[in-house]
N, C-alpha and C. Protein backbone atom coordinates (compact mmCIF):
# COMPACT_ATOMS: atom_id res chain seq x y z
N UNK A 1 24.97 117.82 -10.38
CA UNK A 1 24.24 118.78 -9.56
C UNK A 1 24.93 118.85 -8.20
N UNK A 2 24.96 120.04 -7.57
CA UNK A 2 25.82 119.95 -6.44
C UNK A 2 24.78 121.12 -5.60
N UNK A 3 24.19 120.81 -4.59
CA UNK A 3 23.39 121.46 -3.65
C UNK A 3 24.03 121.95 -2.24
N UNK A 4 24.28 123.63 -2.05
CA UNK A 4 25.50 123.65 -1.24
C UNK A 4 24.20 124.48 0.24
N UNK A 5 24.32 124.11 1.00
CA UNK A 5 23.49 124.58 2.11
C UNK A 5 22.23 125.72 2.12
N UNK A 6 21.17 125.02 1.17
CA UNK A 6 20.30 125.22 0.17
C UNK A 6 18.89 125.83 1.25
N UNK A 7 18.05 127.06 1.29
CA UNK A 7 17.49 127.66 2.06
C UNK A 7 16.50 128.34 0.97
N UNK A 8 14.96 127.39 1.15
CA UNK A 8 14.17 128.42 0.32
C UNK A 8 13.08 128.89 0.98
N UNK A 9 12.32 130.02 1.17
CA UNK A 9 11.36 130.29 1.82
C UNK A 9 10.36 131.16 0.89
N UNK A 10 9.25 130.92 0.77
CA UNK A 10 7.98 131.72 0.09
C UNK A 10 7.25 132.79 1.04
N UNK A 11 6.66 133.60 0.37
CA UNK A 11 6.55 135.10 0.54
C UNK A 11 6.21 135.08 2.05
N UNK A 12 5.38 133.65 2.42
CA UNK A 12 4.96 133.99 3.38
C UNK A 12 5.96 133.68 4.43
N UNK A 13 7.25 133.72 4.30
CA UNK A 13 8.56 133.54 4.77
C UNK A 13 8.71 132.08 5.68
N UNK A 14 7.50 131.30 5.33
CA UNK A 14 7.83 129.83 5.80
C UNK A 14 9.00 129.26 4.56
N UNK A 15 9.58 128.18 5.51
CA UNK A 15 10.90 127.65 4.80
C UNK A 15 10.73 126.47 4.30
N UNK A 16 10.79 126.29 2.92
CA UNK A 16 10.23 124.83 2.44
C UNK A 16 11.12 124.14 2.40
N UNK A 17 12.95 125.26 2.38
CA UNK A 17 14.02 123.91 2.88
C UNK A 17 15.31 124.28 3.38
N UNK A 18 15.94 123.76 4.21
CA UNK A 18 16.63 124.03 4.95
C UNK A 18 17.85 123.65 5.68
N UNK A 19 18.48 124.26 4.75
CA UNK A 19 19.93 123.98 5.00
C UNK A 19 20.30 122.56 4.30
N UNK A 20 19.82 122.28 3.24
CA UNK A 20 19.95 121.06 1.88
C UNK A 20 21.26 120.72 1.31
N UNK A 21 21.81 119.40 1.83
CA UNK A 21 23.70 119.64 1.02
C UNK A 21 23.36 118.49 0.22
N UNK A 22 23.85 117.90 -0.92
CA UNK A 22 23.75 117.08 -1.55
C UNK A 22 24.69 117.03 -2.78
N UNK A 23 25.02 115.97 -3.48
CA UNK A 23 25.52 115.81 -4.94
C UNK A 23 24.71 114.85 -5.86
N UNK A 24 24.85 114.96 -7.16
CA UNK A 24 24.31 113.87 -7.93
C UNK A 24 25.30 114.13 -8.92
N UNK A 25 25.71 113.10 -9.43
CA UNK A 25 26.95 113.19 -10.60
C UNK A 25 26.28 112.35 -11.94
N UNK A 26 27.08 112.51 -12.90
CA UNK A 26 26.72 111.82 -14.34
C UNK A 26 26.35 110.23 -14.00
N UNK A 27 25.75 109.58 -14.81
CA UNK A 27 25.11 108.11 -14.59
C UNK A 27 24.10 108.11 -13.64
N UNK A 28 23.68 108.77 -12.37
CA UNK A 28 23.22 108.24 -11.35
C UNK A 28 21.76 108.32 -11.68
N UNK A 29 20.88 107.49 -11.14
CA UNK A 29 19.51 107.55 -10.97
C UNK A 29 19.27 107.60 -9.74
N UNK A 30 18.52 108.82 -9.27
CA UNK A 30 18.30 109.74 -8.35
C UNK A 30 17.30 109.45 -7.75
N UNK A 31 16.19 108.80 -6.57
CA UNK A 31 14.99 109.01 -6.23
C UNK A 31 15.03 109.90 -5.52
N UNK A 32 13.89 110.83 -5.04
CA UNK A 32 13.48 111.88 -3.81
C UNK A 32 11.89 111.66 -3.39
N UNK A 33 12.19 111.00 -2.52
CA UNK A 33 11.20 110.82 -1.62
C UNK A 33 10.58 111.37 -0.63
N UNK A 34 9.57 111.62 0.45
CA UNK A 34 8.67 112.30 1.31
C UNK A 34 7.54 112.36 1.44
N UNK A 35 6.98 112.86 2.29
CA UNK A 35 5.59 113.09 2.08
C UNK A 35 5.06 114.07 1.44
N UNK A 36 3.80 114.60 1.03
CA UNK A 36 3.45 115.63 0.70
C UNK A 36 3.98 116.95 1.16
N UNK A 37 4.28 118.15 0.48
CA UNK A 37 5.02 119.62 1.22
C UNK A 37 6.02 119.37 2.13
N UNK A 38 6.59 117.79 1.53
CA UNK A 38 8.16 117.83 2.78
C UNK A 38 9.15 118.66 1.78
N UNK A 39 9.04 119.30 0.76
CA UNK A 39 9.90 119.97 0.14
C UNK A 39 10.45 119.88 -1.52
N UNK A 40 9.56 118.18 -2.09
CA UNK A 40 10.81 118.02 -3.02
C UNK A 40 10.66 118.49 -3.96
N UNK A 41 9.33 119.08 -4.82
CA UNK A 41 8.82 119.77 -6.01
C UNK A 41 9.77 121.11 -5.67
N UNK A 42 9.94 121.62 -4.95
CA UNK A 42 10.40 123.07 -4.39
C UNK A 42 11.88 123.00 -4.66
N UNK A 43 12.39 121.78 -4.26
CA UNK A 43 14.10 121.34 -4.30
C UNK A 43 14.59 121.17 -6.05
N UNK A 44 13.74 120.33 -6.52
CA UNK A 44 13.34 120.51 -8.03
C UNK A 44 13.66 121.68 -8.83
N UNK A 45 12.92 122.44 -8.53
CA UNK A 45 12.77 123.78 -9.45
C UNK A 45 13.67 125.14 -9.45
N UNK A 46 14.46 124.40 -8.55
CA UNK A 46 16.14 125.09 -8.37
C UNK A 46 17.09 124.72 -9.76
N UNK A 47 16.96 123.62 -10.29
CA UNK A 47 17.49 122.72 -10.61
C UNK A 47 17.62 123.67 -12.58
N UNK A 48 16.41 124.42 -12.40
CA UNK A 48 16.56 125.20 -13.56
C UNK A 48 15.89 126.09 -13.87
N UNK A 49 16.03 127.05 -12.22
CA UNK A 49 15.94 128.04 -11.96
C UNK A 49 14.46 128.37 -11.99
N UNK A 50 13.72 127.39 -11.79
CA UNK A 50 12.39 128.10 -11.38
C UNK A 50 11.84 128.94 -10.16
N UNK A 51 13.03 128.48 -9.41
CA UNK A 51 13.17 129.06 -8.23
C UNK A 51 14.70 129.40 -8.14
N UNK A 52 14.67 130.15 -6.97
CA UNK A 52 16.02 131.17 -6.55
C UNK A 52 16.14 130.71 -5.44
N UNK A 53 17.39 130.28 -5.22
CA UNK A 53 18.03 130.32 -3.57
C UNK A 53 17.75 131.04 -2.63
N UNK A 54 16.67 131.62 -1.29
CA UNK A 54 17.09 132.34 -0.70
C UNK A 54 18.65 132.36 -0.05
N UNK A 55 18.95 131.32 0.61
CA UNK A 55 20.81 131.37 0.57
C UNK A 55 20.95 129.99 0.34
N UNK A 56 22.52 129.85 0.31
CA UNK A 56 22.98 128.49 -0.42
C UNK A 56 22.99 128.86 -1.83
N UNK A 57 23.62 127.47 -2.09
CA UNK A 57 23.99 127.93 -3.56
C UNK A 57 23.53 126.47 -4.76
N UNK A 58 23.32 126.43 -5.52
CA UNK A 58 22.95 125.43 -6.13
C UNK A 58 23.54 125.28 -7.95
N UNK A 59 24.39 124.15 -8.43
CA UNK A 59 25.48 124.60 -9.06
C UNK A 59 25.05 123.06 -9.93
N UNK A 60 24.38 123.66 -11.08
CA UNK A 60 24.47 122.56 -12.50
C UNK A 60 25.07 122.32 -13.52
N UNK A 61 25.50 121.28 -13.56
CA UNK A 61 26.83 121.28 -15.14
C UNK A 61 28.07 122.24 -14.53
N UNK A 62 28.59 122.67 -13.29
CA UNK A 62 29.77 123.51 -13.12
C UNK A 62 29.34 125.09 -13.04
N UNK A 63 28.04 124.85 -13.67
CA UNK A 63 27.05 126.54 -13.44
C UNK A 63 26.37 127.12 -12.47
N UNK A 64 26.96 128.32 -11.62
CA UNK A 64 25.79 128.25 -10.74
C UNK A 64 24.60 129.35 -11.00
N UNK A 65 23.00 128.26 -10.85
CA UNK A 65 22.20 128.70 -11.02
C UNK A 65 21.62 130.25 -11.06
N UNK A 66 22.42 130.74 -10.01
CA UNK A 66 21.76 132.26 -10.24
C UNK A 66 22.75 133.10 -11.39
N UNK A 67 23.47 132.90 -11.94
CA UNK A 67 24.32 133.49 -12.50
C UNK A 67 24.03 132.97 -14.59
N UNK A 68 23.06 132.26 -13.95
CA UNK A 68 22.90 131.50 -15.45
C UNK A 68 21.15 132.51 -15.78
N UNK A 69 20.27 131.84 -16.96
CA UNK A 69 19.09 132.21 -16.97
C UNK A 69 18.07 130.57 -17.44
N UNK A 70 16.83 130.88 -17.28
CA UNK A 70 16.44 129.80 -17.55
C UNK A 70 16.40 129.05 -18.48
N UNK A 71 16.28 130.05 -19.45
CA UNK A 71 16.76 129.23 -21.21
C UNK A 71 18.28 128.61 -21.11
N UNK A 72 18.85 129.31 -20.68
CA UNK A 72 20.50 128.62 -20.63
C UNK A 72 20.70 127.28 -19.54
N UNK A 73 19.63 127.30 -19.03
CA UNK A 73 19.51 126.19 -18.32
C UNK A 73 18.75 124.62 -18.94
N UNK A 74 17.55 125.39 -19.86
CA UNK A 74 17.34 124.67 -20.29
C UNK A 74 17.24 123.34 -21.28
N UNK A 75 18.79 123.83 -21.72
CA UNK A 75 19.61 123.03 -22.32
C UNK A 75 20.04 121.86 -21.60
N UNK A 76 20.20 122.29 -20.74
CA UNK A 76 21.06 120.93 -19.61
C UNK A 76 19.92 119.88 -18.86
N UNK A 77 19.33 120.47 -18.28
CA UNK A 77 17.86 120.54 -17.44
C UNK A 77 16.27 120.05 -18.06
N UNK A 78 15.86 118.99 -18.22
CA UNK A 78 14.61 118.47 -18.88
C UNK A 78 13.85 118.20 -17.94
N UNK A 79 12.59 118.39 -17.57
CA UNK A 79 11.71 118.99 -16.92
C UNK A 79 10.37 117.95 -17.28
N UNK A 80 9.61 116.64 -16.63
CA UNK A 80 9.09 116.30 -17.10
C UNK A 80 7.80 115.91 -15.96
N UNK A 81 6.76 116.62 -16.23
CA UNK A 81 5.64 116.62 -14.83
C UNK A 81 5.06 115.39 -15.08
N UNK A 82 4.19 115.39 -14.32
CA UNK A 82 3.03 114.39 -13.71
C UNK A 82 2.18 114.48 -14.59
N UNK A 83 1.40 115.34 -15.24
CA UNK A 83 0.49 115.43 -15.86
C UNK A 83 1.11 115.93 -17.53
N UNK A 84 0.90 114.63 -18.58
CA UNK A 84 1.59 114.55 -19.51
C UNK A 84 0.65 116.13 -20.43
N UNK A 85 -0.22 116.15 -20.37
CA UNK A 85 -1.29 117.38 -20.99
C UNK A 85 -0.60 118.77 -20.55
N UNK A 86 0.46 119.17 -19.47
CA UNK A 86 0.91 120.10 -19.49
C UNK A 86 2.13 120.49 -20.13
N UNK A 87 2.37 119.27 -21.07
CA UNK A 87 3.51 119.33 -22.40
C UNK A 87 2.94 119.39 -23.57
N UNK A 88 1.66 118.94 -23.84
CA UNK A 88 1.15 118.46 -25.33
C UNK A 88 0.38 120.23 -25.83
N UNK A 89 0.75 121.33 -26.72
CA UNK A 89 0.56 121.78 -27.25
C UNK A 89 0.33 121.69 -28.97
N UNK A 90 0.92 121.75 -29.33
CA UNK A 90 0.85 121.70 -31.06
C UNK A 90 0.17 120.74 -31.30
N UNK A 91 -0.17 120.56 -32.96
CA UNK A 91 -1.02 120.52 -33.44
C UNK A 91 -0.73 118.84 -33.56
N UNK A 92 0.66 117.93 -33.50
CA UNK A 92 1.08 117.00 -34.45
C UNK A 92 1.73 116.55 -33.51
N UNK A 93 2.23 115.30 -33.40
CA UNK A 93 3.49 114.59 -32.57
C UNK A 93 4.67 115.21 -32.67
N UNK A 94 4.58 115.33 -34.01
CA UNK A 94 6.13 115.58 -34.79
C UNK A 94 6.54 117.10 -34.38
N UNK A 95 5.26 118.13 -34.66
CA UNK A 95 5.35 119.28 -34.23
C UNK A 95 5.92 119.99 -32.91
N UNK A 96 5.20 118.61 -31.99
CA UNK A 96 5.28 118.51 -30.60
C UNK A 96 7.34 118.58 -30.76
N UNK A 97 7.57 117.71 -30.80
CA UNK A 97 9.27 117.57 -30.89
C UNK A 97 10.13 118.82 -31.13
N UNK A 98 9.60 119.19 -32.37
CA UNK A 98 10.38 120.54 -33.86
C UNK A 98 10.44 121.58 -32.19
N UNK A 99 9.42 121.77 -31.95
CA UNK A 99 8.66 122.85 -31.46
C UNK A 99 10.13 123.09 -29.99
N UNK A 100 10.07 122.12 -29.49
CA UNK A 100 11.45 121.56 -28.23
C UNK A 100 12.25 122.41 -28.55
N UNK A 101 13.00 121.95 -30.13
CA UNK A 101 14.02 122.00 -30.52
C UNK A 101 14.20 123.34 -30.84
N UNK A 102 13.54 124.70 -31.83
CA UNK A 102 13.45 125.78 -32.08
C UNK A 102 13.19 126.11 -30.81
N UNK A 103 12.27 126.02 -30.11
CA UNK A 103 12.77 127.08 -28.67
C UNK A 103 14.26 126.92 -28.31
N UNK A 104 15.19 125.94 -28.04
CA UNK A 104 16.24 125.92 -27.98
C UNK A 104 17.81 126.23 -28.91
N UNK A 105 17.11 127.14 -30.05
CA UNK A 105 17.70 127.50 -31.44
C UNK A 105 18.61 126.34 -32.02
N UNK A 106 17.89 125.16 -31.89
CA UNK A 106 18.70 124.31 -33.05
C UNK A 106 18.77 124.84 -34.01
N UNK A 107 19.54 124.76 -35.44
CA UNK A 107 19.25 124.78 -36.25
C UNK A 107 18.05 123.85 -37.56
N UNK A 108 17.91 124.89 -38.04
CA UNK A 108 16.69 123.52 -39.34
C UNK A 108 16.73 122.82 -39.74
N UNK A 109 18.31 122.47 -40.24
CA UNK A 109 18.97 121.39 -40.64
C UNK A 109 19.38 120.96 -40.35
N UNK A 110 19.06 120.24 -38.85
CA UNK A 110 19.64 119.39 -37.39
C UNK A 110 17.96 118.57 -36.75
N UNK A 111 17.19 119.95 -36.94
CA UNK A 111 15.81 119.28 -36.20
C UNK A 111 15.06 118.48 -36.77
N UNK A 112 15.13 117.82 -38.03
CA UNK A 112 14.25 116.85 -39.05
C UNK A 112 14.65 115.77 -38.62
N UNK A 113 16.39 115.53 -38.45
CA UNK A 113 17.13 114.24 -38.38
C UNK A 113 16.64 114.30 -36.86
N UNK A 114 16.76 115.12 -36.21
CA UNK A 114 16.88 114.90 -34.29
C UNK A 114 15.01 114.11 -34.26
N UNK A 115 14.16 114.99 -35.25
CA UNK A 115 12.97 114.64 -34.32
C UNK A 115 12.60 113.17 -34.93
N UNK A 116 13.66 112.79 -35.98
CA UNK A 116 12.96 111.52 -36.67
C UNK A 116 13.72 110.31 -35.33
N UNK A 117 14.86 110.60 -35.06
CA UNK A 117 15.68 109.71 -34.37
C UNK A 117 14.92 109.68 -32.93
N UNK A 118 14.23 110.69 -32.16
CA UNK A 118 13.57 110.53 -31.27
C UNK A 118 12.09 109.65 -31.58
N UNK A 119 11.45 110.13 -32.49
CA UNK A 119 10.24 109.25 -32.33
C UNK A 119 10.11 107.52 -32.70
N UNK A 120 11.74 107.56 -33.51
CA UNK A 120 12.16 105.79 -33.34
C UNK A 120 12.11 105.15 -32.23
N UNK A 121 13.16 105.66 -31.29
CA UNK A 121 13.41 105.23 -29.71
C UNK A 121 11.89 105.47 -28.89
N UNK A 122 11.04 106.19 -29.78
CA UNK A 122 9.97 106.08 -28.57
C UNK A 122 8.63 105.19 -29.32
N UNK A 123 9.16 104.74 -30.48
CA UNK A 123 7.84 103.83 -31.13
C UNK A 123 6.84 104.81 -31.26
N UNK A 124 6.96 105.99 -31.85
CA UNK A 124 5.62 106.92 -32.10
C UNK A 124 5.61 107.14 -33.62
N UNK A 125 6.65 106.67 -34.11
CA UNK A 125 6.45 106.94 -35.74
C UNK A 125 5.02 107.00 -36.35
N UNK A 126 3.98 106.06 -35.81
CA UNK A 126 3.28 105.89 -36.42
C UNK A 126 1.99 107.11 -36.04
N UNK A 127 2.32 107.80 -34.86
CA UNK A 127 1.79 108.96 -34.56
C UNK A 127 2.31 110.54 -34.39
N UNK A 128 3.41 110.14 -35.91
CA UNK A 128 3.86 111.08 -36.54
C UNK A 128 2.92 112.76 -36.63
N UNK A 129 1.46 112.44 -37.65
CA UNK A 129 0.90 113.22 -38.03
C UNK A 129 -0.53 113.93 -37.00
N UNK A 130 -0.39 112.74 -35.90
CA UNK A 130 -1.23 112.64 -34.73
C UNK A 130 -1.58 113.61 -33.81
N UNK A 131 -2.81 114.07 -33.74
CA UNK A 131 -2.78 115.77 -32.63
C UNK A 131 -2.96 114.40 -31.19
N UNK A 132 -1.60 115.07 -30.70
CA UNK A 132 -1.13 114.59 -29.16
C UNK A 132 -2.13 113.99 -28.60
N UNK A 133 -3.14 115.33 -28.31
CA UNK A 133 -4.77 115.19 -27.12
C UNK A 133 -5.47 113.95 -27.45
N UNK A 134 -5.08 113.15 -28.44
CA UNK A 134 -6.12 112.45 -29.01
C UNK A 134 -5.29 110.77 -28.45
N UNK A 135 -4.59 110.62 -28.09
CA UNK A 135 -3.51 109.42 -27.84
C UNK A 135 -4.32 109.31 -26.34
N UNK A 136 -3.96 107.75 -26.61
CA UNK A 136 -4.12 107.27 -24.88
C UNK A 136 -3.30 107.78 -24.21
N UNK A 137 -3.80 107.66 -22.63
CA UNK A 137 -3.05 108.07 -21.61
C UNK A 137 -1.36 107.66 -21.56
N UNK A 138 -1.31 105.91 -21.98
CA UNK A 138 0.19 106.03 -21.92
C UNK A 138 1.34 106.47 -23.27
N UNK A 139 0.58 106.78 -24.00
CA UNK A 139 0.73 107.32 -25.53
C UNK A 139 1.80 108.75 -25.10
N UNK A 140 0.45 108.92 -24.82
CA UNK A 140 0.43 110.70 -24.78
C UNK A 140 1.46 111.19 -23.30
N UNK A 141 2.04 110.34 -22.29
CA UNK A 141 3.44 110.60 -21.62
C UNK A 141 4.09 109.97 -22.66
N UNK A 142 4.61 108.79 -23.18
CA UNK A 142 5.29 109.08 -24.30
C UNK A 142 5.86 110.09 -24.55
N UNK A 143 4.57 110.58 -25.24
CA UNK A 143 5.12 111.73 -26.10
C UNK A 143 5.66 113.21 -25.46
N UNK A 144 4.95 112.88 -24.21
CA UNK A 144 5.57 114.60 -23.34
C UNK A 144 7.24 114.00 -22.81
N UNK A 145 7.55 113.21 -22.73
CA UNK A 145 8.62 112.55 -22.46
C UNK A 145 9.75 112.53 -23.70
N UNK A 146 9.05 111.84 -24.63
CA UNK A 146 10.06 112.46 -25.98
C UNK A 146 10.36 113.67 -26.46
N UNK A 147 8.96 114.89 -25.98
CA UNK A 147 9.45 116.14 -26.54
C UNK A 147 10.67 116.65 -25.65
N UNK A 148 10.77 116.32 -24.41
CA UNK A 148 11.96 116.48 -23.12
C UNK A 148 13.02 115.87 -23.81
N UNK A 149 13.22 115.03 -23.98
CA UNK A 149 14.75 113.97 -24.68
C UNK A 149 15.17 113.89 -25.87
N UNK A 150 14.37 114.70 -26.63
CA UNK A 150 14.35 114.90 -28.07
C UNK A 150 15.64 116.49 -28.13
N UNK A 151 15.92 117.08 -26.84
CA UNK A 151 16.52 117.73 -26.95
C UNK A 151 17.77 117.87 -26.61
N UNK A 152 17.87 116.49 -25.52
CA UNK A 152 19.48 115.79 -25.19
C UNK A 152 19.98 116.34 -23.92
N UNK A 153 18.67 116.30 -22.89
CA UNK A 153 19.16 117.28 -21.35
C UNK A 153 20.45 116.27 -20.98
N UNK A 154 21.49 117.05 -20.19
CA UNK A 154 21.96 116.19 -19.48
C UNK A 154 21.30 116.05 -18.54
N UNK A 155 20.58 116.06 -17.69
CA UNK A 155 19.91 115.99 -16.66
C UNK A 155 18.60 115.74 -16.59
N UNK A 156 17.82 114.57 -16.50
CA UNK A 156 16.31 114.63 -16.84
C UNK A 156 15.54 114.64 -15.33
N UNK A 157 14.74 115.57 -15.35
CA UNK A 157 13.84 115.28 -13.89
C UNK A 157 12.34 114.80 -13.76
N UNK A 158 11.77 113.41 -13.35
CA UNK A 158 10.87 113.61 -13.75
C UNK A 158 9.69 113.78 -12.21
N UNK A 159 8.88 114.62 -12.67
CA UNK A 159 7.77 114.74 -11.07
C UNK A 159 6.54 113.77 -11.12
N UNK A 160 6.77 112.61 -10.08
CA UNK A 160 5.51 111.95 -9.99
C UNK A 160 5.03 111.17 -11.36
N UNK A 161 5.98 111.03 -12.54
CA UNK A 161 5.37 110.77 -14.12
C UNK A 161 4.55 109.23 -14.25
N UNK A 162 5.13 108.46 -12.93
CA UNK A 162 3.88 107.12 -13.23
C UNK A 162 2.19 107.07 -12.75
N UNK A 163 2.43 108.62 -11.75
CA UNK A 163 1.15 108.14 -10.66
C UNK A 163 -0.83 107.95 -11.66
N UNK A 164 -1.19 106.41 -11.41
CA UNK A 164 -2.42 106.44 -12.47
C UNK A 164 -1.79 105.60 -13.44
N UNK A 165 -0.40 105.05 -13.89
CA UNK A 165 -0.04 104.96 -14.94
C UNK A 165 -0.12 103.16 -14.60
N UNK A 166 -0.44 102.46 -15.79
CA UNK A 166 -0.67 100.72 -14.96
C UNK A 166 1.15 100.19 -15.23
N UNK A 167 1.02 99.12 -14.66
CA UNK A 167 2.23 98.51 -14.22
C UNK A 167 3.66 98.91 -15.93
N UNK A 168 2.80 98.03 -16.89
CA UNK A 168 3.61 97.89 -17.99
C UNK A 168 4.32 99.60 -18.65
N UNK A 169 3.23 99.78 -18.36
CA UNK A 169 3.47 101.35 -19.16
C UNK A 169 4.79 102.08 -17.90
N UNK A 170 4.78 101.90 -16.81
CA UNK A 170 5.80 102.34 -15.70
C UNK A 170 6.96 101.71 -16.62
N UNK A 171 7.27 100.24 -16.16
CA UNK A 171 8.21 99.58 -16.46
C UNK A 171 8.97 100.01 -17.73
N UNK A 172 8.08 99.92 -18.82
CA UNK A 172 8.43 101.11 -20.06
C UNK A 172 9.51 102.33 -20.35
N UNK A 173 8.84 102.93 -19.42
CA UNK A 173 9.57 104.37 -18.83
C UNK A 173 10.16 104.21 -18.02
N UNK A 174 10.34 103.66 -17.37
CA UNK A 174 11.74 103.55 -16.30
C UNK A 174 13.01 103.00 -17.23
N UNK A 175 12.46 101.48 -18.12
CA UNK A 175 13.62 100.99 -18.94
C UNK A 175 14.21 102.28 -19.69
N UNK A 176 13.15 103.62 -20.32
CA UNK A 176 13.69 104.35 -21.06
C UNK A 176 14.52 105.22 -20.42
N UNK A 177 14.52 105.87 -19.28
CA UNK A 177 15.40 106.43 -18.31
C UNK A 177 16.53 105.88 -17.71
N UNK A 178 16.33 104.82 -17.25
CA UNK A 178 17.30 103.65 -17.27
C UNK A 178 18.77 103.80 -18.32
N UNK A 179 17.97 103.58 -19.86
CA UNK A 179 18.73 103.76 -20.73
C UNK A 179 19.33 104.96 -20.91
N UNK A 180 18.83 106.11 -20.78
CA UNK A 180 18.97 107.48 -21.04
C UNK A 180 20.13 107.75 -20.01
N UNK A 181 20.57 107.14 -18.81
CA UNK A 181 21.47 107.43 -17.45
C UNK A 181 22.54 106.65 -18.08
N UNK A 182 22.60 105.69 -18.60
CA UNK A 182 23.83 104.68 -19.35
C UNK A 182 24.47 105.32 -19.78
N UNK A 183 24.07 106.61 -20.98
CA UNK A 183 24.51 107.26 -22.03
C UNK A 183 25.29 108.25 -21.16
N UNK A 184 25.45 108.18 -19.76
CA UNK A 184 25.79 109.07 -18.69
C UNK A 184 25.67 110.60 -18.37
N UNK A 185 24.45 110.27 -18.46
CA UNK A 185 23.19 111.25 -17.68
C UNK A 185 22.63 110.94 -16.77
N UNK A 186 22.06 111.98 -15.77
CA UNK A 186 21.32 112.36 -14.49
C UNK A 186 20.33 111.88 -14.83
N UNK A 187 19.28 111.17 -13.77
CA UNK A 187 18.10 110.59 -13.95
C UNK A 187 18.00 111.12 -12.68
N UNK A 188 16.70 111.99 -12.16
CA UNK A 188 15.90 112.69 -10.61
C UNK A 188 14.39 112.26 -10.44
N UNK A 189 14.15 111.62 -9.89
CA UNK A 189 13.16 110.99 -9.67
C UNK A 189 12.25 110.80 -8.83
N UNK A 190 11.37 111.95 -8.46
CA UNK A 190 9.99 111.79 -7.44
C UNK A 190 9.05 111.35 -7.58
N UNK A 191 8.72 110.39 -6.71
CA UNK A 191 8.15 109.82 -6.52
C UNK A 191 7.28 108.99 -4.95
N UNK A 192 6.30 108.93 -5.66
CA UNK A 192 5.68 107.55 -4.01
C UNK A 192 5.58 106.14 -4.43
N UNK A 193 6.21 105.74 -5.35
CA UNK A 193 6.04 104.29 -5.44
C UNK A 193 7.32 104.02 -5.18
N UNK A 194 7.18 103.66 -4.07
CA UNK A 194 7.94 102.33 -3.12
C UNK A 194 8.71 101.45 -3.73
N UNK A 195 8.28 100.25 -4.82
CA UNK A 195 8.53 99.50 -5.24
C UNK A 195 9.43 100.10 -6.69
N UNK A 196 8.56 100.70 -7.29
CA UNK A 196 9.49 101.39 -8.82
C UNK A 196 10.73 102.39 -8.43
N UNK A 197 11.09 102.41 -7.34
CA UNK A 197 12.22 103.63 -6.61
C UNK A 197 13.12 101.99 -6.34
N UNK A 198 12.60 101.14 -5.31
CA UNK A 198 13.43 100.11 -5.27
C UNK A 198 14.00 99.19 -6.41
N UNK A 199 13.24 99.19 -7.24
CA UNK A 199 13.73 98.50 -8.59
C UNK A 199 14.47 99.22 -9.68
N UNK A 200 14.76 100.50 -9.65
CA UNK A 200 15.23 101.23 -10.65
C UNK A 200 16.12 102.34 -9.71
N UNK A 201 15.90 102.79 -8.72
CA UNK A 201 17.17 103.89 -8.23
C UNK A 201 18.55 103.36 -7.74
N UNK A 202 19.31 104.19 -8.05
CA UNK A 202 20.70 103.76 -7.34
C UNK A 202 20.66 104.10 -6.02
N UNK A 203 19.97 105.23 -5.36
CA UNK A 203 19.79 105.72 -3.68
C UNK A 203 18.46 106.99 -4.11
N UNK A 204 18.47 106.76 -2.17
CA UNK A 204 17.22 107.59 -2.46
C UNK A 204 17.32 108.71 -1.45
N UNK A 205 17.18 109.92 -2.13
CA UNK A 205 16.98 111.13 -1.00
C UNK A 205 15.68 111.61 -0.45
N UNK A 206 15.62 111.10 0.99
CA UNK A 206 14.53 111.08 1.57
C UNK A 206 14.06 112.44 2.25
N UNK A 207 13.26 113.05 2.15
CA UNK A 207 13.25 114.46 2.54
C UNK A 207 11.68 114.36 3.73
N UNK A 208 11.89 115.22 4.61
CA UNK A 208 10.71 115.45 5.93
C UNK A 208 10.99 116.82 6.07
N UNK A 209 10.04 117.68 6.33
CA UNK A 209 9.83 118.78 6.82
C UNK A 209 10.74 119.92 6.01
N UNK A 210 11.30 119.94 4.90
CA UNK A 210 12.23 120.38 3.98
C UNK A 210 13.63 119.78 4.60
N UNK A 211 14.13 119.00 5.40
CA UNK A 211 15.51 118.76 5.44
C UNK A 211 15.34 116.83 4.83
N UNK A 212 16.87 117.03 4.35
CA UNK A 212 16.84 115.14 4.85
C UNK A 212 17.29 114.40 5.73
């Protein structure tokens, strides 16, 4: 990811950021830190085009963002919120996965083997046939987390994904991101825990008032 003097402002022409330079390269685990509306959900959603540059330029995988579209982004770009219920649609775990993969036109005879090999690495086999809504809380990120990696972003982002979440179940998911950055991939990481940023990031981009 390469962030070149990055300027976004909403309708009501306040600037949520300003004048933003930055890099993140393959392997790294990324924190972004701040306070509330210092900018970083906003800095985020550049990242695959949920938002548009007012100026500056913002350039993923060698692509720059405005020149790409969001599906073509979404190949590279995995997207994983705070609130695991704003991933869990379908009917099944398994469904949950397939479902990833056909929006992104895998083929049919790629997505059986992909979604079986993901729900190994995430220990959900056994909530194969399982409607999502029905899994515990740390179940059910799990699973919004596997339908994201089940599709092979280079780049995973996740917003806020421990906050509420108890100690073990963090540690969990960090080891799995952890692992996922080895394979040399982007790991982006917002957050307010202090301690899980110090134990798992390589550096941290600290953001106030939209600058850092």
């Amino acid at each position: 990811i390469r962030v070149d003097k990055l300027w976004h402002s909403y309708n009501d022409e306040t600037s949520a950021l300003k004048g933003v330079s930055f890099a993140i390269d393959e392997g790294e685990f990324v924190a972004i830190m701040g306070r509330n509306a210092s900018g970083k959900t906003t800095l985020v959603k550049h990242f695959n085009r949920l938002l548009e540059p007012s100026k500056g330029r913002v350039t993923v995988d060698g692509i720059d963002t405005r020149k790409s579209t969001i599906a073509e982004l979404a190949k590279k770009v995995g997207f994983i919120f705070q609130n695991p219920n704003d991933h869990l649609f379908a009917d099944t775990v398994e469904e949950e996965l397939s479902t990833t993969l056909r929006n992104l036109g895998m083929p049919k005879s790629e997505i059986s083997a992909r979604v079986d090999e993901t729900l190994k690495l995430f220990s959900l086999e056994k909530y194969r046939k399982t409607y999502p809504r029905l899994l515990s809380g740390g179940e059910k990120q799990r699973v919004a987390v596997a339908s994201v990696l089940v599709a092979k972003p280079k780049i995973v982002i996740l917003d806020e994904p421990t906050r509420g979440m108890e100690y073990r179940l963090k540690g969990e998911l960090m080891d799995l991101m952890n692992e996922y950055r080895r394979k040399g991939n982007a790991v982006v990481l917002i957050s307010h825990d202090v301690e899980l940023v110090a134990e798992y990031a390589d550096r941290v981009i600290l953001f106030s008032e939209g600058k850092i």
